[in-house]
N, C-alpha and C. Protein backbone atom coordinates (compact mmCIF):
# COMPACT_ATOMS: atom_id res chain seq x y z
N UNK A 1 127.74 49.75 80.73
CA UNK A 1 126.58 50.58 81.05
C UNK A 1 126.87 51.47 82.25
N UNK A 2 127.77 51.15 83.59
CA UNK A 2 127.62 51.80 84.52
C UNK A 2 128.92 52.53 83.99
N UNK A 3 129.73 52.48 83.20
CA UNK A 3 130.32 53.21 82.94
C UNK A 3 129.93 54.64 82.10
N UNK A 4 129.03 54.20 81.10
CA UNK A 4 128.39 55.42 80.76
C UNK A 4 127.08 56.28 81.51
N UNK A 5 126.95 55.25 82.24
CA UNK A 5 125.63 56.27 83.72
C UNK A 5 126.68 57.03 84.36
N UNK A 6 127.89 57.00 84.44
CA UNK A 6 128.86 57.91 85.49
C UNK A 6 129.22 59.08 84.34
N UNK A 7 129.76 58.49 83.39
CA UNK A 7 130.28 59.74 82.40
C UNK A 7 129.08 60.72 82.56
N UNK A 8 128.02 60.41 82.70
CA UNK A 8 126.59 61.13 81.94
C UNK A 8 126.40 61.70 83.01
N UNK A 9 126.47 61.44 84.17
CA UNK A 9 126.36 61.92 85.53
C UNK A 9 127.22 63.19 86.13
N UNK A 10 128.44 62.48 85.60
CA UNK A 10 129.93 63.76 85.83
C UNK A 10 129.09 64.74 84.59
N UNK A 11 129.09 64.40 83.66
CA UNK A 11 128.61 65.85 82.53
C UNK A 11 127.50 66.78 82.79
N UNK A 12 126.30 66.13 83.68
CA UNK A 12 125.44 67.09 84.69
C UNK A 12 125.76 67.81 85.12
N UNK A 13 126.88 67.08 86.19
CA UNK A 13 127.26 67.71 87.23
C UNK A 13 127.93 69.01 86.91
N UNK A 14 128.84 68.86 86.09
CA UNK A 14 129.72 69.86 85.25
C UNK A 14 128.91 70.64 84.82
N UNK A 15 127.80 70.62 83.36
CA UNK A 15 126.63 71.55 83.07
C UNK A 15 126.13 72.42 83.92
N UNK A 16 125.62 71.66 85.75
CA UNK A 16 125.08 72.34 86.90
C UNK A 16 125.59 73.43 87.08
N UNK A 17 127.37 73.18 87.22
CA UNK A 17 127.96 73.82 88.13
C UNK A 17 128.40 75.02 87.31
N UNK A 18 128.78 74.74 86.27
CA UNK A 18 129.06 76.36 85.26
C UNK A 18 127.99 77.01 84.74
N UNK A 19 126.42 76.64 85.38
CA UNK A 19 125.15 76.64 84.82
C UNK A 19 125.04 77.77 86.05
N UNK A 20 125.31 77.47 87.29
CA UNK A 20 125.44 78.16 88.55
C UNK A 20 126.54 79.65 88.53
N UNK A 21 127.41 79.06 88.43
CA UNK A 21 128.59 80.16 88.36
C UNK A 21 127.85 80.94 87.76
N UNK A 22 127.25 80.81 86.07
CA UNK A 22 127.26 81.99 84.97
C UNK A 22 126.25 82.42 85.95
N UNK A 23 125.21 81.78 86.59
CA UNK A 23 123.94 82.48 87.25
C UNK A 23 124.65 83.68 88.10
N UNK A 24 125.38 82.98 89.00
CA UNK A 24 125.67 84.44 90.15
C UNK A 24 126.75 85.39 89.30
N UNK A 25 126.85 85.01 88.32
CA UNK A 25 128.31 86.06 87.40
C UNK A 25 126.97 87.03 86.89
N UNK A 26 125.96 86.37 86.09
CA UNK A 26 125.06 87.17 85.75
C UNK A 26 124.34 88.09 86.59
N UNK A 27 123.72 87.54 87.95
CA UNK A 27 123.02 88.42 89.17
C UNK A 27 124.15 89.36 89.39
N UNK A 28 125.45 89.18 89.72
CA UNK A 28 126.06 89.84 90.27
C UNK A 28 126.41 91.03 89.54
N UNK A 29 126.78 90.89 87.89
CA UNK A 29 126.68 92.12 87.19
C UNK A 29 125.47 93.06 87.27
N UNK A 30 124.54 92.48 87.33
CA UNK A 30 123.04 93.49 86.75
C UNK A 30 122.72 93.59 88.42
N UNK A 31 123.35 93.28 89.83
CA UNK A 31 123.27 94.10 90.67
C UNK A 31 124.10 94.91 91.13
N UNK A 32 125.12 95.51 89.96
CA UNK A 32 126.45 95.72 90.29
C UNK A 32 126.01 97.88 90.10
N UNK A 33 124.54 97.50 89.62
CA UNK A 33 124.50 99.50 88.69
C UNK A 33 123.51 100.05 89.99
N UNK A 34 123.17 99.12 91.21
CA UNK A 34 122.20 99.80 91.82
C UNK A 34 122.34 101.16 92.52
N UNK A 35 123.45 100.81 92.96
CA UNK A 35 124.05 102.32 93.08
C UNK A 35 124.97 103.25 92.85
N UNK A 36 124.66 103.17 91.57
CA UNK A 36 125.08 104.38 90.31
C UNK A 36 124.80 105.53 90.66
N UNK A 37 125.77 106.31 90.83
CA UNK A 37 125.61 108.12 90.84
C UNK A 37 124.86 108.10 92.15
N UNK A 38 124.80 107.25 93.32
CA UNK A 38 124.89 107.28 94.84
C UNK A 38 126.23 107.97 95.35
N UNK A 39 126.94 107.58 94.99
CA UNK A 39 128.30 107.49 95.61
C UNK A 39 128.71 109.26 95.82
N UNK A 40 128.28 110.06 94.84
CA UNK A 40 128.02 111.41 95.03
C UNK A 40 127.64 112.46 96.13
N UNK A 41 126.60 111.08 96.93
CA UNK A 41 126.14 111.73 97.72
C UNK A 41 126.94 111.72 99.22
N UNK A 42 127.89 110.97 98.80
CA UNK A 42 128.50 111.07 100.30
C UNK A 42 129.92 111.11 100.36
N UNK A 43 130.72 111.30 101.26
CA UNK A 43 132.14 111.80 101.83
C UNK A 43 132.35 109.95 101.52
N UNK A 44 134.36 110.35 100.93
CA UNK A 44 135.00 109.15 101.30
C UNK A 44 133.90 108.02 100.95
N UNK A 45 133.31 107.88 100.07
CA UNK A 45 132.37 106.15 99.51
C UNK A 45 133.37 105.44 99.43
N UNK A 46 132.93 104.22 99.60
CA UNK A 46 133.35 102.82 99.23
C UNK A 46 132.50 101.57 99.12
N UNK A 47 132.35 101.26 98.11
CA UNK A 47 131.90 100.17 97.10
C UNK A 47 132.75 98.93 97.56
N UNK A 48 131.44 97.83 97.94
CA UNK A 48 131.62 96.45 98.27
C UNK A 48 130.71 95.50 97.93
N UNK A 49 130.57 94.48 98.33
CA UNK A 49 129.82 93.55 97.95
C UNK A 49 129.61 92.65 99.14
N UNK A 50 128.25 92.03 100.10
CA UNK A 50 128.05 91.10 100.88
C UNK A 50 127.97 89.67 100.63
N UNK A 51 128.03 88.96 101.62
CA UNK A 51 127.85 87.39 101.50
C UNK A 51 127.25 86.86 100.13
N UNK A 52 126.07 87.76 99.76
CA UNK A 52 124.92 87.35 98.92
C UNK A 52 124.78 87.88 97.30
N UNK A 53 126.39 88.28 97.41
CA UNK A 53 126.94 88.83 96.18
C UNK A 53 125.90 90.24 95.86
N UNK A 54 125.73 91.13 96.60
CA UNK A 54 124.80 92.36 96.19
C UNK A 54 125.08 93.39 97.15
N UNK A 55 125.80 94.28 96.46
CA UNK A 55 126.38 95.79 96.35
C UNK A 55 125.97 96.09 97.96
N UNK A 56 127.35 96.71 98.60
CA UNK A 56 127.12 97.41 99.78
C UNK A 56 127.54 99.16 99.46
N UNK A 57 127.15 99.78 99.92
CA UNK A 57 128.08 100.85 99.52
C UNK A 57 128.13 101.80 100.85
N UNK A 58 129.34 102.23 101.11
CA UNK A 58 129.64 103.16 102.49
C UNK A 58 129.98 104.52 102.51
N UNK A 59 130.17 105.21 102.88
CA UNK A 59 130.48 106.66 103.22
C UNK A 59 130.29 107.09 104.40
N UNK A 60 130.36 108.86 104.14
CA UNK A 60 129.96 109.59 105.50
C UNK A 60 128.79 110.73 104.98
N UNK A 61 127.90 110.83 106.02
CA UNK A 61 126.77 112.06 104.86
C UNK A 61 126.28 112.71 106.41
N UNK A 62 126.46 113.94 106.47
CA UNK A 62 126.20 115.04 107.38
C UNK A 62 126.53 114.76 108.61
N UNK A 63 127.51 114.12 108.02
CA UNK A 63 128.64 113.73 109.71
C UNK A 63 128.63 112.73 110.83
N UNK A 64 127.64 111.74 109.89
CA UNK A 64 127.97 110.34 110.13
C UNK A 64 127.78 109.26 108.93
N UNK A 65 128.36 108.34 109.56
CA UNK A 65 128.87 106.94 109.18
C UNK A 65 127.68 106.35 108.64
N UNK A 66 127.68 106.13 107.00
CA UNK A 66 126.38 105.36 106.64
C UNK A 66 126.57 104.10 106.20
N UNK A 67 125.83 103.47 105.60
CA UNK A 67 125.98 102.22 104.84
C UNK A 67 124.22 101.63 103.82
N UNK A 68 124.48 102.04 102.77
CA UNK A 68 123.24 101.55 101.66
C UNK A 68 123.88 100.32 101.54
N UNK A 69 122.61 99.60 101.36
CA UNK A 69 122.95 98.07 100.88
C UNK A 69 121.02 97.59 100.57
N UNK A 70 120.93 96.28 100.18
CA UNK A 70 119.93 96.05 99.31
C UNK A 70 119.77 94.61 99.79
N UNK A 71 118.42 94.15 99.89
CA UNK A 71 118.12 92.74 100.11
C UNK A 71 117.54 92.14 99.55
N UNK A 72 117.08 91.18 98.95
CA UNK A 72 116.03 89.94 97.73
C UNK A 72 114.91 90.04 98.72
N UNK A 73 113.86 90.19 98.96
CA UNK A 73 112.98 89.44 99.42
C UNK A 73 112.31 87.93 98.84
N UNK A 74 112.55 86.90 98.95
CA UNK A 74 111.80 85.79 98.06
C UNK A 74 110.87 84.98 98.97
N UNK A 75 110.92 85.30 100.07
CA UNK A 75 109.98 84.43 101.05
C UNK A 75 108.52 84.33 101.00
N UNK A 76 108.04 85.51 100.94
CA UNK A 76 106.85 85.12 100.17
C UNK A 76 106.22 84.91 99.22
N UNK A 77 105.71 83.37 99.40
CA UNK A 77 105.34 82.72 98.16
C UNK A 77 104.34 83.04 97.26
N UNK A 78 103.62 83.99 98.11
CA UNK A 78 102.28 84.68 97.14
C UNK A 78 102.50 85.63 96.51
N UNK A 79 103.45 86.51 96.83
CA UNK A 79 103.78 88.15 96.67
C UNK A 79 105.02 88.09 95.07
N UNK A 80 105.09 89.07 94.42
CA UNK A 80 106.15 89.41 93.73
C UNK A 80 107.38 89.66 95.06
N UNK A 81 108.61 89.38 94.83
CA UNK A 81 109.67 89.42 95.55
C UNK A 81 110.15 90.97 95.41
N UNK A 82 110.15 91.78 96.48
CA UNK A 82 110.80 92.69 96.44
C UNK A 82 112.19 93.31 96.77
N UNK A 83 112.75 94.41 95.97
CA UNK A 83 114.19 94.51 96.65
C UNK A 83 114.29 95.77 97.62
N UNK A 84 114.60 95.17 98.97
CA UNK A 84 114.35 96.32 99.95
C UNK A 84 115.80 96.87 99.83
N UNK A 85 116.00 98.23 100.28
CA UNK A 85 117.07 99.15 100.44
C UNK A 85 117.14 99.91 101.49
N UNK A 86 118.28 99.23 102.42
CA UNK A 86 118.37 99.31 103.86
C UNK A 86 119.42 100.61 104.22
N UNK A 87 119.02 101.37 104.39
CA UNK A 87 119.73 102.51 104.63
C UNK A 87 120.53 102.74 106.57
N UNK A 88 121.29 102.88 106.81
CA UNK A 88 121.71 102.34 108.36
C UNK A 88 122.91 103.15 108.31
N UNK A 89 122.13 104.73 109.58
CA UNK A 89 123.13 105.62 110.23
C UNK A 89 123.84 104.96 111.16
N UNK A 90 125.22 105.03 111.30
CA UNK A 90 125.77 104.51 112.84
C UNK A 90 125.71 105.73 113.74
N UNK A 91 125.56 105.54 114.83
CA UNK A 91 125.62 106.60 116.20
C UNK A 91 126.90 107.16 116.26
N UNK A 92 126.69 108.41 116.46
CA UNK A 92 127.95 109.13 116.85
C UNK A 92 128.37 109.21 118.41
N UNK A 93 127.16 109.12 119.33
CA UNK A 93 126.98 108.90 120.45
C UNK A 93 125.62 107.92 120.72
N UNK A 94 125.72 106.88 121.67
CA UNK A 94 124.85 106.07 121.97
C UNK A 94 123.22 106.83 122.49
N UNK A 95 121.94 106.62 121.85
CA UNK A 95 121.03 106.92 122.08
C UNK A 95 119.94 105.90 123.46
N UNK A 96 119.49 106.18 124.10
CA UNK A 96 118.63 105.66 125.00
C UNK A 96 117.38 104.78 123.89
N UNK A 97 117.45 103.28 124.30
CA UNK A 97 116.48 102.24 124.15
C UNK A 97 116.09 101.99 122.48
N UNK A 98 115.30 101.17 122.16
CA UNK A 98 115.15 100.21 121.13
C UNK A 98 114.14 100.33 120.58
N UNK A 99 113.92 99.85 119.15
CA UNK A 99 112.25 100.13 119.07
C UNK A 99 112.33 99.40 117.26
N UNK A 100 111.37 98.74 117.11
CA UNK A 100 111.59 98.09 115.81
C UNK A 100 110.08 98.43 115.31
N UNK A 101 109.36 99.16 114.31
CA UNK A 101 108.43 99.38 113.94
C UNK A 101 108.21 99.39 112.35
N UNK A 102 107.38 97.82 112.20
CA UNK A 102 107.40 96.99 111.24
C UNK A 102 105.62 97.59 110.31
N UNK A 103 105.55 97.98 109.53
CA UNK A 103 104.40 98.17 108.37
C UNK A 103 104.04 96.97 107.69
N UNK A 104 102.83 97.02 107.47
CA UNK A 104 102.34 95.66 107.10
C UNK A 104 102.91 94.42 107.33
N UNK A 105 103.25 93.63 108.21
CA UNK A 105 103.95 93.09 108.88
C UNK A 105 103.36 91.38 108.08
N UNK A 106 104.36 90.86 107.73
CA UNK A 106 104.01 89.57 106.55
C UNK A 106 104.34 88.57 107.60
N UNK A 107 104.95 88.85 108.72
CA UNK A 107 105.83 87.58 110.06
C UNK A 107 106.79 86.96 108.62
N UNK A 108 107.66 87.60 107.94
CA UNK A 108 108.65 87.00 107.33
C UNK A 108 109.48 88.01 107.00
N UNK A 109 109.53 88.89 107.60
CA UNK A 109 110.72 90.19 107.50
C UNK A 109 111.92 89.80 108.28
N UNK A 110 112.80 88.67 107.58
CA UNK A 110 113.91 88.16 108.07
C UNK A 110 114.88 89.14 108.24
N UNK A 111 115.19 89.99 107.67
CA UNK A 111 115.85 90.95 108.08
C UNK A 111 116.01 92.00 108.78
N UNK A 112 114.86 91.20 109.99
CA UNK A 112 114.70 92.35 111.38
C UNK A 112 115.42 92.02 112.50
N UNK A 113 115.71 92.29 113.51
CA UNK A 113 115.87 91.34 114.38
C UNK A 113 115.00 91.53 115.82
N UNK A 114 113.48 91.75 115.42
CA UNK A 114 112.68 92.00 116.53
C UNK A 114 112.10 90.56 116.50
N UNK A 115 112.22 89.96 115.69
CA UNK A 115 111.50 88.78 115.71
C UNK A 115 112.43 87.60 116.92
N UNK A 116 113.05 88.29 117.62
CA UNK A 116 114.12 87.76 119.10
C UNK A 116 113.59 88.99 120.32
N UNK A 117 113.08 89.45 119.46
CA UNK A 117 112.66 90.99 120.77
C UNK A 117 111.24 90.51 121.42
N UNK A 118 110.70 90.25 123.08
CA UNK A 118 109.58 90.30 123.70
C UNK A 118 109.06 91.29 124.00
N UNK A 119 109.75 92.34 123.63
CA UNK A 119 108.83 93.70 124.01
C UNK A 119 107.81 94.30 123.12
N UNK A 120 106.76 94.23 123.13
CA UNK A 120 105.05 94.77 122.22
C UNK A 120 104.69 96.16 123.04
N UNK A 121 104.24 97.39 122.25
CA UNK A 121 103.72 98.42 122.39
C UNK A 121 102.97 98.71 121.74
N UNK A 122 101.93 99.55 122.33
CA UNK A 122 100.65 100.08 121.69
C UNK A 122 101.28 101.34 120.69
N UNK A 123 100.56 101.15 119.78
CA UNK A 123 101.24 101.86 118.42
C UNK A 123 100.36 103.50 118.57
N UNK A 124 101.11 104.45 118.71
CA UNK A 124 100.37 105.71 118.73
C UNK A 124 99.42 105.73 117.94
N UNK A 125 98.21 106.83 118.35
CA UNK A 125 97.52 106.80 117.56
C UNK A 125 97.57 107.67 116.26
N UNK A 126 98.68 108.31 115.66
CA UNK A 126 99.13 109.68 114.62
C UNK A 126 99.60 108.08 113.95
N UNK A 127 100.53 107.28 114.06
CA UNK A 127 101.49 106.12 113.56
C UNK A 127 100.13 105.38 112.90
N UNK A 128 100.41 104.71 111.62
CA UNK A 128 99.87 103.52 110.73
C UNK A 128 99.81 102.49 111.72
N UNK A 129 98.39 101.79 111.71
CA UNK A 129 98.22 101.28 112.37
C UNK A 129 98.25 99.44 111.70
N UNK A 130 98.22 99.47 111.10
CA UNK A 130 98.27 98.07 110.58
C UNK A 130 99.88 98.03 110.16
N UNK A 131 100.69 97.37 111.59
CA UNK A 131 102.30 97.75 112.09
C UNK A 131 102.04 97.25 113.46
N UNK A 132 103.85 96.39 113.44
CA UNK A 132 103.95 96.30 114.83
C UNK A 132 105.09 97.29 115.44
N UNK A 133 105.07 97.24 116.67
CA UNK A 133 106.01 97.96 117.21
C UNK A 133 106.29 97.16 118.47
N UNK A 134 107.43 97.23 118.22
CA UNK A 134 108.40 96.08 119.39
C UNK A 134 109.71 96.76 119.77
N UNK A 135 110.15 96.46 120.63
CA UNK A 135 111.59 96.28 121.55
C UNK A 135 112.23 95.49 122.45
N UNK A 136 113.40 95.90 122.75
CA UNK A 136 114.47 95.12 123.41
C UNK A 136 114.59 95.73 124.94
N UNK A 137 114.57 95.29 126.21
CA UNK A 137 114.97 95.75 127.07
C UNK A 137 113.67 97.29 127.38
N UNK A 138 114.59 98.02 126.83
CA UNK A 138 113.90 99.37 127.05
C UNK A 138 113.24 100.47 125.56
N UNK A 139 112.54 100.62 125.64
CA UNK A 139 111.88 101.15 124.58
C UNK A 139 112.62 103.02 124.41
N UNK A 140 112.32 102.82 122.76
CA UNK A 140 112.44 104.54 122.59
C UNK A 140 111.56 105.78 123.35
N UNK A 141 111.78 106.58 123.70
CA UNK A 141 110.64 107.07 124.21
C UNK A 141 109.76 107.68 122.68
N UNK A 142 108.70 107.62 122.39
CA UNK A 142 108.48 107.20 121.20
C UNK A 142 108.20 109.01 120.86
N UNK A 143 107.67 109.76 121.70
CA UNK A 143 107.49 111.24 121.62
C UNK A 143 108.60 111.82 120.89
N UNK A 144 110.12 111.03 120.51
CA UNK A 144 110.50 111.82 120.02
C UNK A 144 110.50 111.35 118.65
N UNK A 145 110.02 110.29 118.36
CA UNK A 145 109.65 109.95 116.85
C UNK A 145 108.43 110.35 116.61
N UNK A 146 107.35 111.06 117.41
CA UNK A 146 106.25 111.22 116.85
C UNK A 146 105.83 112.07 115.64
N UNK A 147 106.83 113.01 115.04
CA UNK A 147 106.38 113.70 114.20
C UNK A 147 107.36 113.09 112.81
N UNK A 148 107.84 112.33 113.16
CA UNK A 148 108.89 111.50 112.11
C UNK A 148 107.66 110.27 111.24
N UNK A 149 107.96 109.43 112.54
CA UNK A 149 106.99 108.35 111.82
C UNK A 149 106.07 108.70 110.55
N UNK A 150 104.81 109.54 111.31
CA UNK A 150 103.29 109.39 110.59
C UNK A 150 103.92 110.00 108.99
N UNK A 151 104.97 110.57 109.08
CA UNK A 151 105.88 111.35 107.64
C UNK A 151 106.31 110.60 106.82
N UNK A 152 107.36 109.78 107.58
CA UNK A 152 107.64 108.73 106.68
C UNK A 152 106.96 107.39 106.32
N UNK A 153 105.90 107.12 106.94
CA UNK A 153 105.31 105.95 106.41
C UNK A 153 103.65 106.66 105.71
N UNK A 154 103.51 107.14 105.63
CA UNK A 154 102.94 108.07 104.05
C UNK A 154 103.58 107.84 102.98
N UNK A 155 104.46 107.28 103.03
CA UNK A 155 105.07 106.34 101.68
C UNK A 155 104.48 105.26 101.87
N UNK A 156 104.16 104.43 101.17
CA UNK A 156 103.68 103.27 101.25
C UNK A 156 104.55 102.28 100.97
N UNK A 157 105.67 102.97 100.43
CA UNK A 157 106.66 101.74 100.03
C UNK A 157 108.15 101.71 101.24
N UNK A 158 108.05 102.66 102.43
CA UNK A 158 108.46 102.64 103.47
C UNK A 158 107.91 101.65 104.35
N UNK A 159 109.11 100.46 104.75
CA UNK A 159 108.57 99.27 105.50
C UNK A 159 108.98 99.29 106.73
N UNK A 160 110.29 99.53 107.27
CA UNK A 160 110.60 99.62 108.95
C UNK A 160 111.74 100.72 109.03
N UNK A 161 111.56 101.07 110.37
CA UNK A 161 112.56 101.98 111.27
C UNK A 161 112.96 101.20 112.51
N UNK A 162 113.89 100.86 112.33
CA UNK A 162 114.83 99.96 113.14
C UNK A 162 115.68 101.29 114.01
N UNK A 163 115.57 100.99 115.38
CA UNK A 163 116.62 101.94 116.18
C UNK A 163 116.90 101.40 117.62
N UNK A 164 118.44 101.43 117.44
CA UNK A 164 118.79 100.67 118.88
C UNK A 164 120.01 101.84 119.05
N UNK A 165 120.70 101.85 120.46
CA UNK A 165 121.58 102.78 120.34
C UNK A 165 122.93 103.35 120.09
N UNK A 166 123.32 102.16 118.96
CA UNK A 166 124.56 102.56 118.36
C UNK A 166 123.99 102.73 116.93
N UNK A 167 122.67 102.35 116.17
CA UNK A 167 122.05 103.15 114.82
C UNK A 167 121.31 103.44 114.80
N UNK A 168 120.49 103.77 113.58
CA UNK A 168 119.35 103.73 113.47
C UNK A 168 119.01 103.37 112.10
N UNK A 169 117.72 102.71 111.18
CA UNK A 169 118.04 102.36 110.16
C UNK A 169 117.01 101.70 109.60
N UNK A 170 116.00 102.51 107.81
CA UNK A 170 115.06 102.16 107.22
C UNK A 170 115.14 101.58 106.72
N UNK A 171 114.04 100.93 105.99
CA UNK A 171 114.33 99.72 105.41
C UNK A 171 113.25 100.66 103.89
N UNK A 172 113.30 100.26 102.97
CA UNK A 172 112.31 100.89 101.47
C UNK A 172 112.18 100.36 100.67
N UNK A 173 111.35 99.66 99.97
CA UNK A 173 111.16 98.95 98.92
C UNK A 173 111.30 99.91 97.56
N UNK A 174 112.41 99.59 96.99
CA UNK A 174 112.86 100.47 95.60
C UNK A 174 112.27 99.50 94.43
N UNK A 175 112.22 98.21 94.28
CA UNK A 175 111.83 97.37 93.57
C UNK A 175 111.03 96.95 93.61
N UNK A 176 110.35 95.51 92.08
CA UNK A 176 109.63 94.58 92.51
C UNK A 176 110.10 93.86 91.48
N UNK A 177 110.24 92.25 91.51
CA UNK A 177 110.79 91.51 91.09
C UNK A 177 109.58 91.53 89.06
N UNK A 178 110.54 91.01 88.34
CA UNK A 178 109.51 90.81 87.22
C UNK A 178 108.76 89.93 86.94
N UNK A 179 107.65 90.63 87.23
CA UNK A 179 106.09 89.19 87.24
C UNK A 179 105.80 88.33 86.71
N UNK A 180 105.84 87.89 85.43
CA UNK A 180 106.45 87.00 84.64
C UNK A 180 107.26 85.76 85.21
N UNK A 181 108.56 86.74 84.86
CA UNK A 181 109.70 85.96 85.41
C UNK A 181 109.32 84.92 86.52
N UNK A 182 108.77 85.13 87.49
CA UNK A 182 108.68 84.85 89.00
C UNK A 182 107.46 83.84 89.38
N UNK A 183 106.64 84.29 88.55
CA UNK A 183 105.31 83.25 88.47
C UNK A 183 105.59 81.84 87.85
N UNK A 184 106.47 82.25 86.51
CA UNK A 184 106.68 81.06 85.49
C UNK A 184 108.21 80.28 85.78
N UNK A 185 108.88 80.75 86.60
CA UNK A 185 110.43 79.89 87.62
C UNK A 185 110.74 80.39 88.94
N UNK A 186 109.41 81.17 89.28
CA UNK A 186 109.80 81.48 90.63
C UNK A 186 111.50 81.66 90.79
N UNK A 187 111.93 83.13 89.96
CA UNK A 187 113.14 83.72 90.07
C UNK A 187 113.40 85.08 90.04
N UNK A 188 114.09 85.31 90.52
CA UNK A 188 113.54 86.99 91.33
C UNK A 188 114.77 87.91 90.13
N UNK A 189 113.99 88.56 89.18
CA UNK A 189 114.70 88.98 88.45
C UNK A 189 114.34 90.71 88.25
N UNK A 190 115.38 91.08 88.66
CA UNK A 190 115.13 92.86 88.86
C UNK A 190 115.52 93.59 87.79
N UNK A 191 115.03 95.03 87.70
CA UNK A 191 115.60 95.75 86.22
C UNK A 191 116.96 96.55 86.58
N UNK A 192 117.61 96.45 85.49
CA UNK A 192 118.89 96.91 86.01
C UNK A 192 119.11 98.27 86.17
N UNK A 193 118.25 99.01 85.97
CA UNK A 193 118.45 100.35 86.59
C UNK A 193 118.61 100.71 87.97
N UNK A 194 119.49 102.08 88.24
CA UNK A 194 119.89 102.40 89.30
C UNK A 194 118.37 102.68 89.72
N UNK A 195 119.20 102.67 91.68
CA UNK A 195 117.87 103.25 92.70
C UNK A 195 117.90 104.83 91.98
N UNK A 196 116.95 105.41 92.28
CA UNK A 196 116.81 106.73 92.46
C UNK A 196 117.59 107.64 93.68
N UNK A 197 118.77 108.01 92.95
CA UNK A 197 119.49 109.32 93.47
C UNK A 197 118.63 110.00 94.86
N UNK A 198 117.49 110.85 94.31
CA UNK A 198 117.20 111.52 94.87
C UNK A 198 115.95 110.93 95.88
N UNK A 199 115.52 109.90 95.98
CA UNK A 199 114.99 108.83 97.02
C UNK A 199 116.14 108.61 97.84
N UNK A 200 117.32 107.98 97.52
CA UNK A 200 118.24 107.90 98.50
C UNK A 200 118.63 109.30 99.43
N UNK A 201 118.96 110.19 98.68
CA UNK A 201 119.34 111.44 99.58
C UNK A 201 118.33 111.81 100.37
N UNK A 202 116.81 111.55 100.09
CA UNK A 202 115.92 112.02 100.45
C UNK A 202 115.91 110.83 101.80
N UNK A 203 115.97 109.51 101.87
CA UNK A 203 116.07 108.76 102.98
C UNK A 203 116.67 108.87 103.78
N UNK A 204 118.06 109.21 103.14
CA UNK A 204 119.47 109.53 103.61
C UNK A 204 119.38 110.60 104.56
N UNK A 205 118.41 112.08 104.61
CA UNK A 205 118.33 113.24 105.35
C UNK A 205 117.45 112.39 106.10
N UNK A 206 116.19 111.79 106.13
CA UNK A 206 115.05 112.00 107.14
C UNK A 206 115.94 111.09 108.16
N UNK A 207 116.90 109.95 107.96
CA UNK A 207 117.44 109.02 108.73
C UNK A 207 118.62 109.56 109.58
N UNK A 208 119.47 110.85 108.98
CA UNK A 208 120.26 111.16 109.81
C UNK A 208 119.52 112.33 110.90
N UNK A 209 118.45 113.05 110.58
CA UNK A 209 117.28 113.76 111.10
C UNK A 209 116.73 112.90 112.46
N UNK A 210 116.68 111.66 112.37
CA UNK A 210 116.30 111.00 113.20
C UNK A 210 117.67 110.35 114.10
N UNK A 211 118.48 110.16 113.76
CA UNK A 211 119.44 109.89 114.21
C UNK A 211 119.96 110.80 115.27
N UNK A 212 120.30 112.03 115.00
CA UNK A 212 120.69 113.40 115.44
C UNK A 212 119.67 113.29 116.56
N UNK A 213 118.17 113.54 116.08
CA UNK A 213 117.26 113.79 117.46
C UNK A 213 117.59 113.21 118.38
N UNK A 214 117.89 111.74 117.83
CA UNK A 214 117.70 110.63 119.34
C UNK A 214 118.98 111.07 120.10
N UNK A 215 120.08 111.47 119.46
CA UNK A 215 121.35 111.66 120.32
C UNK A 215 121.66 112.53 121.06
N UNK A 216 120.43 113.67 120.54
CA UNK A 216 120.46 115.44 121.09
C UNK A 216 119.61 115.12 122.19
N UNK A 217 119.00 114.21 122.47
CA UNK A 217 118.15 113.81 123.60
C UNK A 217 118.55 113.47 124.62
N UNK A 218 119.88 113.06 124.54
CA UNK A 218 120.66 111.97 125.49
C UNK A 218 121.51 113.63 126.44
N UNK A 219 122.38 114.28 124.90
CA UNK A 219 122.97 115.09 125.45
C UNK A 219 122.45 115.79 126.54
């Protein structure tokens, strides 16, 4: 008997584990098209993949250093899981102070890192107000995002502007997980179509737009 409770046990185990593999072989193909006909948009691309097996992709676009890449949201347990698309200029020259300004703010936007930041500011009054705004040390002077912000978060599916002074960098909800799917195995299953081209380029300008300002400020 305990010989066949082990056989039966090893054959789980085995089932589990190539049950797993095919899983991330499967995620990893159908997140492999997200950015299809991206790569167009920028100097020198290069196509990678992070820790979490889901598409990084790099270049250069109006004369700096970018990087698209994409995150699961699954943390909240009430919500459909969304897939955010993190767009992140590097500095060509270091910009003056910090500033993390979060939209509808769930306190589970793990992929910020203000949630280590003690600095709280009163949120202009032109800026969405149901948002936090935080920093590190020293704050942006925010006058020069003022005509940026209230622009880009008129999207509703625009969630943060992250800026410290070697980037700067949005965060956008391109997805939402399939409702179904997610209710009935709580599993975050996305459609395999590419982001939208022209959403990216369109992020892609307002972020190096903002980037540029903060650095022409310094100069």
């Amino acid at each position: 008997m305990n010989i066949a409770v082990s056989v039966l046990l090893i054959m789980m185990v085995v089932i589990m584990t190539r049950k797993y593999r095919q899983d991330v072989t499967s995620k990893k193909q159908a997140r492999s098209s997200v950015f299809d006909g991206c790569d167009s948009l920028l100097q020198d691309p290069q196509a990678s993949w992070d820790k979490a097996n889901l598409p990084v992709l790099y270049g250069n676009y109006a004369g700096f250093k970018v990087q698209l890449s994409v995150v699961e949201d699954t943390l909240g347990w009430r919500k459909i899981p969304p897939l955010w698309l993190l767009i992140k200029v590097a500095a060509n020259h270091p910009s003056h102070g910090t500033l993390d300004f979060i939209a509808r703010p769930a306190n589970n936007e793990f992929y910020s890192p203000s949630w280590q930041w003690d600095g709280s500011m009163k949120i202009p009054a032109r800026w969405p107000q149901h948002a936090i705004l935080k920093y590190l040390k020293q704050p942006v002077d925010l006058a020069l995002l003022d005509n940026d912000v209230p622009e880009l978060f008129a999207d509703t599916k625009m969630k943060e502007l992250l800026v410290t002074p070697d980037m700067t960098r949005l965060t956008y909800m391109i997805k939402q997980g399939e409702r179904g799917e997610y209710l009935l195995m709580r599993n975050a299953v996305y459609n395999n179509s590419p982001v939208s081209k022209d959403i990216v380029e369109s992020l892609l300008k307002k972020a190096v737009a903002i980037r540029r300002n903060l650095e022409n400020a310094v100069i």
